[in-house]
C-alpha atoms as a PDB file:
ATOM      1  CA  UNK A   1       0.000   0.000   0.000  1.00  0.00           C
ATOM      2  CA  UNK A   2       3.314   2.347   0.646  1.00  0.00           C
ATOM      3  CA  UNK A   3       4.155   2.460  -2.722  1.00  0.00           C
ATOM      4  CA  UNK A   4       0.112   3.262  -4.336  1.00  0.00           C
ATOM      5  CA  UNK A   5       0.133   6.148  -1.760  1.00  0.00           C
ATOM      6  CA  UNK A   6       3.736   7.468  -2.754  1.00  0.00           C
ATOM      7  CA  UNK A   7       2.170   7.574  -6.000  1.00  0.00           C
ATOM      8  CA  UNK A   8      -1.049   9.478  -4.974  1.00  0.00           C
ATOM      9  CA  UNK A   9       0.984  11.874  -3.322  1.00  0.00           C
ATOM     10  CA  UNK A  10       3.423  12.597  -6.207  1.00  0.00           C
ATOM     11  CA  UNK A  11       0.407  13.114  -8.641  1.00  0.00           C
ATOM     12  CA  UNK A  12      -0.901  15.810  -6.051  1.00  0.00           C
ATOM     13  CA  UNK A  13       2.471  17.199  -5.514  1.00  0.00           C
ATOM     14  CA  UNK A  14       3.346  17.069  -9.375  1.00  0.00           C
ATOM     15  CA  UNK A  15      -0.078  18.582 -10.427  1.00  0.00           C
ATOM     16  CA  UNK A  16       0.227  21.620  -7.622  1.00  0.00           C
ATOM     17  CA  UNK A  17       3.474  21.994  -8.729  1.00  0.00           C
ATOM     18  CA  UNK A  18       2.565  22.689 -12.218  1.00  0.00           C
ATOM     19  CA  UNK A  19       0.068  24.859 -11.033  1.00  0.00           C
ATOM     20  CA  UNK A  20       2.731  27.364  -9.203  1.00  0.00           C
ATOM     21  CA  UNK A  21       5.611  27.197 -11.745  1.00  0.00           C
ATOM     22  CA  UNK A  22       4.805  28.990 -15.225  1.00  0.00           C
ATOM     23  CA  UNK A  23       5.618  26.801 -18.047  1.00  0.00           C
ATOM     24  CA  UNK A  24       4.599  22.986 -19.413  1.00  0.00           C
ATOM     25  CA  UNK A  25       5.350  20.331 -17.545  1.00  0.00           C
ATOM     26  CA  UNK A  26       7.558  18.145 -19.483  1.00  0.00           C
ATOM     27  CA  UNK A  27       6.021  14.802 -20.269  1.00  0.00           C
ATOM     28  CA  UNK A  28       2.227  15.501 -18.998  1.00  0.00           C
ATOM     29  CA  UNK A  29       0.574  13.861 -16.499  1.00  0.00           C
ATOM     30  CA  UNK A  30       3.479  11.136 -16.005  1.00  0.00           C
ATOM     31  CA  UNK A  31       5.952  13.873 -16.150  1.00  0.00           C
ATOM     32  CA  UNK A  32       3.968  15.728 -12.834  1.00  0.00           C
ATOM     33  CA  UNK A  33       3.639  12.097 -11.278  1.00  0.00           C
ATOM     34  CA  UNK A  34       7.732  11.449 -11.984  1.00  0.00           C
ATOM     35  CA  UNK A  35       8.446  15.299 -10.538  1.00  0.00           C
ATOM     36  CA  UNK A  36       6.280  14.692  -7.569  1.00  0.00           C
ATOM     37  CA  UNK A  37       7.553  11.531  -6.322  1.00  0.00           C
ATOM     38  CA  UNK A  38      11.012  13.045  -6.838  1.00  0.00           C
ATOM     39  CA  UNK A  39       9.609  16.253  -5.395  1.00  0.00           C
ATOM     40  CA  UNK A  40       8.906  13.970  -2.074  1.00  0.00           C
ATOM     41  CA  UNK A  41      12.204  12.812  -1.853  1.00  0.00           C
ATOM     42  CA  UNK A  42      14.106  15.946  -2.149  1.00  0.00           C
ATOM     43  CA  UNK A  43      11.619  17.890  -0.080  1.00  0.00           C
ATOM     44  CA  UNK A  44      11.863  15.334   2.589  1.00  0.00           C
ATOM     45  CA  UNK A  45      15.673  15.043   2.994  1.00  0.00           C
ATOM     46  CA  UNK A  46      15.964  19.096   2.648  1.00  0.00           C
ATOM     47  CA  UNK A  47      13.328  19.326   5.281  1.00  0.00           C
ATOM     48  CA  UNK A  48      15.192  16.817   7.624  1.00  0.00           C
ATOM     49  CA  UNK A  49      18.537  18.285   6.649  1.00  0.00           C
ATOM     50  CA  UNK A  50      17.693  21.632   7.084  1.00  0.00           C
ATOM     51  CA  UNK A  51      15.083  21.605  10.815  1.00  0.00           C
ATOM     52  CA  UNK A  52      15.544  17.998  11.234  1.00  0.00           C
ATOM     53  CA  UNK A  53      11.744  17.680  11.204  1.00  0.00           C
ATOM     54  CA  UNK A  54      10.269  14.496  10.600  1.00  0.00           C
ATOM     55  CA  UNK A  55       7.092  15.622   7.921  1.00  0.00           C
ATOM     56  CA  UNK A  56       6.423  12.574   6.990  1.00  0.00           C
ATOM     57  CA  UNK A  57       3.961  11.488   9.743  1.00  0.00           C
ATOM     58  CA  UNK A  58       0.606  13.043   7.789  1.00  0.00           C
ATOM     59  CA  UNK A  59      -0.506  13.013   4.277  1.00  0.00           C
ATOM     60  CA  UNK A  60      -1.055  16.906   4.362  1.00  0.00           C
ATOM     61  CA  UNK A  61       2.748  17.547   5.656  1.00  0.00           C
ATOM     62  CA  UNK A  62       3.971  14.630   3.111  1.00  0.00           C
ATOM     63  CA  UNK A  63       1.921  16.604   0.196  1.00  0.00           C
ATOM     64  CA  UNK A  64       2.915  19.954   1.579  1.00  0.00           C
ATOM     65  CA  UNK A  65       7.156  18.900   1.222  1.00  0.00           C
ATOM     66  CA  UNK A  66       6.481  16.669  -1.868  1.00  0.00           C
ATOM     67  CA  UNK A  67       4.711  19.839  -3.475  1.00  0.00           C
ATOM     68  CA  UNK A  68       8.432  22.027  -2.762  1.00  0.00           C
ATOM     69  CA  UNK A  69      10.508  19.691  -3.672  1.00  0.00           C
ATOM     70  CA  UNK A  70       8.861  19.185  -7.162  1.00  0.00           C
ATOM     71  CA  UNK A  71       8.277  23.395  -7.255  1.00  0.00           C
ATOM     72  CA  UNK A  72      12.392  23.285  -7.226  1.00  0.00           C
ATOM     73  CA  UNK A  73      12.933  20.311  -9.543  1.00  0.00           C
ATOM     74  CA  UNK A  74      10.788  22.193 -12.044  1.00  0.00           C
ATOM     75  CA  UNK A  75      12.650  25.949 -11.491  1.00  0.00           C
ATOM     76  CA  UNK A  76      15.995  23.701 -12.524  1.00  0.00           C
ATOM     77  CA  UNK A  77      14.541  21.850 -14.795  1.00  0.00           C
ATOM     78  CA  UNK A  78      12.991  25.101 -16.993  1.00  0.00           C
ATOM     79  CA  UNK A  79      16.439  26.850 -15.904  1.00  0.00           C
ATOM     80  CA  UNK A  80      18.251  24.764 -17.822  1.00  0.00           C
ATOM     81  CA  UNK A  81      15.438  24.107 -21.001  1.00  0.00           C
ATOM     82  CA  UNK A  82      15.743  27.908 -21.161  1.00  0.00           C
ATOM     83  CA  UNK A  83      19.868  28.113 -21.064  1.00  0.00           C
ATOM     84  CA  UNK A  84      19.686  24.971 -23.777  1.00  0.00           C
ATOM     85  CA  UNK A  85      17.131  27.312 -25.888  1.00  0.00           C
ATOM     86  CA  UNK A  86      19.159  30.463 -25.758  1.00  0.00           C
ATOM     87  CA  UNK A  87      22.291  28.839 -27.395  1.00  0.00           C
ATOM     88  CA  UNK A  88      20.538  27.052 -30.011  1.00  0.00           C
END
């Protein structure tokens, strides 16, 4: 069940995320799923790196970290589409 709610999570996260950050996601609605689970797992070890807080013990503070960590995965991610674009 772990690993269907990871996935739930880095839809929401993904999907939010592509919601704040201007721009297409890359890769549609697998794209937001693949930036949101990623999203979790940077925004979780940043979180417990950074105030050594353990967020993971809700679904709202897991969506709430998952939904940062993707919001910086896409800023690098359209960072470096635009730097590719400008020397083309």
């Amino acid at each position: 069940m772990g690993i269907i709610l990871w996935l739930i999570v880095g839809l929401i996260a993904g999907g939010i995320a592509s919601l704040i950050v201007p721009g297409r996601t890359p890769g549609g609605t697998i794209g937001a799923l693949v930036i949101g689970v990623l999203g979790g797992i940077l925004g979780g070890f940043l979180m417990d790196a950074l105030f050594d807080a353990n967020t993971g013990t809700s679904l709202i503070g897991s969506i709430v970290v998952a939904v940062i960590g993707a919001v910086i995965i896409l800023y690098v991610i359209r960072a470096a589409d635009n730097r590719n674009t400008s020397r083309a």
